[in-house]
Protein backbone atom coordinates (compact mmCIF):
# COMPACT_ATOMS: atom_id res chain seq x y z
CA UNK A 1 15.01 -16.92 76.91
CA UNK A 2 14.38 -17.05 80.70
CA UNK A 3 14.87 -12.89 81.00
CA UNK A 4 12.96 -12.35 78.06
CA UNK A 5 10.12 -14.54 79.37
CA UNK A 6 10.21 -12.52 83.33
CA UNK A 7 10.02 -9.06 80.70
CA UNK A 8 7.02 -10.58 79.36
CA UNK A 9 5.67 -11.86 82.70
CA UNK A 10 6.67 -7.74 84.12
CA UNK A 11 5.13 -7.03 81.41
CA UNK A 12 1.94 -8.37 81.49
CA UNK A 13 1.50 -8.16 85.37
CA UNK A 14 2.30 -4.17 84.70
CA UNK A 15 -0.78 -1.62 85.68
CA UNK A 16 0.62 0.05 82.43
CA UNK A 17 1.08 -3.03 80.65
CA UNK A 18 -1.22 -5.36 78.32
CA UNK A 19 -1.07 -9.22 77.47
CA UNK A 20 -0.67 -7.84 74.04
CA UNK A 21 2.57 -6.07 75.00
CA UNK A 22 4.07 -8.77 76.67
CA UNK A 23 3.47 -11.04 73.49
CA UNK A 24 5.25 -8.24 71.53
CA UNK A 25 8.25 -8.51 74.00
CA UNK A 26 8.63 -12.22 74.19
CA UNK A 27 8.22 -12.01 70.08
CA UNK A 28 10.64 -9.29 69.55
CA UNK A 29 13.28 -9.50 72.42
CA UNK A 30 12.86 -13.48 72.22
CA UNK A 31 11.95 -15.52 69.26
CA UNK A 32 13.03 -13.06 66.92
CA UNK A 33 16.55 -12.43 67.60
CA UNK A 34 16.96 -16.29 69.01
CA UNK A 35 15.40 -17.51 65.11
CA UNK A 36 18.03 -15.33 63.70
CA UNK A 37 21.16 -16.53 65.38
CA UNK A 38 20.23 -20.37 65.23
CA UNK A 39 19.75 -19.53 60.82
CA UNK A 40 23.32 -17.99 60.87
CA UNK A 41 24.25 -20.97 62.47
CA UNK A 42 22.68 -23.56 60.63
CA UNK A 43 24.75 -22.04 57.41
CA UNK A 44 27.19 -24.54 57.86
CA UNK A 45 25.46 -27.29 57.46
CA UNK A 46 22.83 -26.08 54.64
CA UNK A 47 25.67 -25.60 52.65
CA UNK A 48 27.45 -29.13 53.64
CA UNK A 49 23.83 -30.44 52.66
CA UNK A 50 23.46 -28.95 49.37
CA UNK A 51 27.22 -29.78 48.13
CA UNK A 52 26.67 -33.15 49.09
CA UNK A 53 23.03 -33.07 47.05
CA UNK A 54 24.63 -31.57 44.35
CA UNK A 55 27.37 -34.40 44.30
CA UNK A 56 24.86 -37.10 44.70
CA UNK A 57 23.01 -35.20 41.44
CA UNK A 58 26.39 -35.53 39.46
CA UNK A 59 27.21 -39.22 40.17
CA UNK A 60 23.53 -39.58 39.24
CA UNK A 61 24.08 -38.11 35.79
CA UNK A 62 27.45 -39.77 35.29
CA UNK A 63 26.04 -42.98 36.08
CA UNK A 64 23.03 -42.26 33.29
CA UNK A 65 25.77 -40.87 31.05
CA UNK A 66 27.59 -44.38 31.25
CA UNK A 67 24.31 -46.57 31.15
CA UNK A 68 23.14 -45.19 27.62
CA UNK A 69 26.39 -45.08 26.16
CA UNK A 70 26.90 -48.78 27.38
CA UNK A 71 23.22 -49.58 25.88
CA UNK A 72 24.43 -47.93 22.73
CA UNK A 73 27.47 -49.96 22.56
CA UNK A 74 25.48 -53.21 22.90
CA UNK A 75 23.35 -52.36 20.47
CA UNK A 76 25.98 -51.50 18.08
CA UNK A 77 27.36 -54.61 18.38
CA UNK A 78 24.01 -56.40 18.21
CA UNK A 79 23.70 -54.72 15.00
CA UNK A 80 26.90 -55.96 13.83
CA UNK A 81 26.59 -59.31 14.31
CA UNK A 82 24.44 -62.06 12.15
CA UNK A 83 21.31 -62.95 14.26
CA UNK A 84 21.96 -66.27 16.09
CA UNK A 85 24.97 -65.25 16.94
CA UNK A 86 26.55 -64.75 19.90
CA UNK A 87 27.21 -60.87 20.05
CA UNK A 88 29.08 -60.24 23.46
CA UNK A 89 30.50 -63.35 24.71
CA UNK A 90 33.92 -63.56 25.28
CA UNK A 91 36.06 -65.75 23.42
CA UNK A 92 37.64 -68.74 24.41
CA UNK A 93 41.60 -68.13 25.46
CA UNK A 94 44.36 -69.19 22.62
CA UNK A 95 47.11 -70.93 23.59
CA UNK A 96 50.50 -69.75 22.15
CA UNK A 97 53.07 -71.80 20.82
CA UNK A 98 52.76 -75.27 20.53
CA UNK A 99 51.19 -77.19 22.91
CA UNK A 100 52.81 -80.21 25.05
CA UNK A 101 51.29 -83.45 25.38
CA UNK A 102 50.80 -84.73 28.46
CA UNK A 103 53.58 -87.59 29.27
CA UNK A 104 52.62 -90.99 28.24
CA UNK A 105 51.46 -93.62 31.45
């Protein structure tokens, strides 16, 4: 950027030359060709940035996807069950087999 700036400077100091030249030649030998190269190498990462978007998006959906059908389920089972009673809690534990008493004192 420092050359193409002194071919401005030349070019705007020139007898021949013109302010509006030397804006042309710091545009087009300068900016121009520098925006270029830094927006082939920014690919990289505009493409790391939308695959990660686009798995964020997914996860999202997946997430929804699992919320309604987990609504759904509750209110199936609400449904099912008499009102008063408890729809979704869990049961108590069974014991198997017979059960010991605890040794006398």
């Amino acid at each position: 950027m420092y050359v193409v700036l002194m071919m401005a400077a030349a070019e705007a100091m020139s007898p021949q030359g013109s302010l509006l030249g030397a804006g042309f030649t710091f545009v087009m030998y300068g900016v121009l060709p520098l925006s270029i190269v830094l927006y082939v190498m920014g690919t990289p990462a505009r493409r790391k940035a939308r695959r990660r978007a686009e798995e964020v998006q997914e996860v999202q959906e997946v997430q929804e996807v699992q919320e309604v059908q987990e609504a759904q389920e509750v209110q199936e089972a609400q449904e099912q069950h008499a009102p008063g009673q408890a729809a979704l809690e869990p049961a108590e534990p069974r014991l198997k087999g017979p059960t010991e008493a605890p040794p006398p004192p």
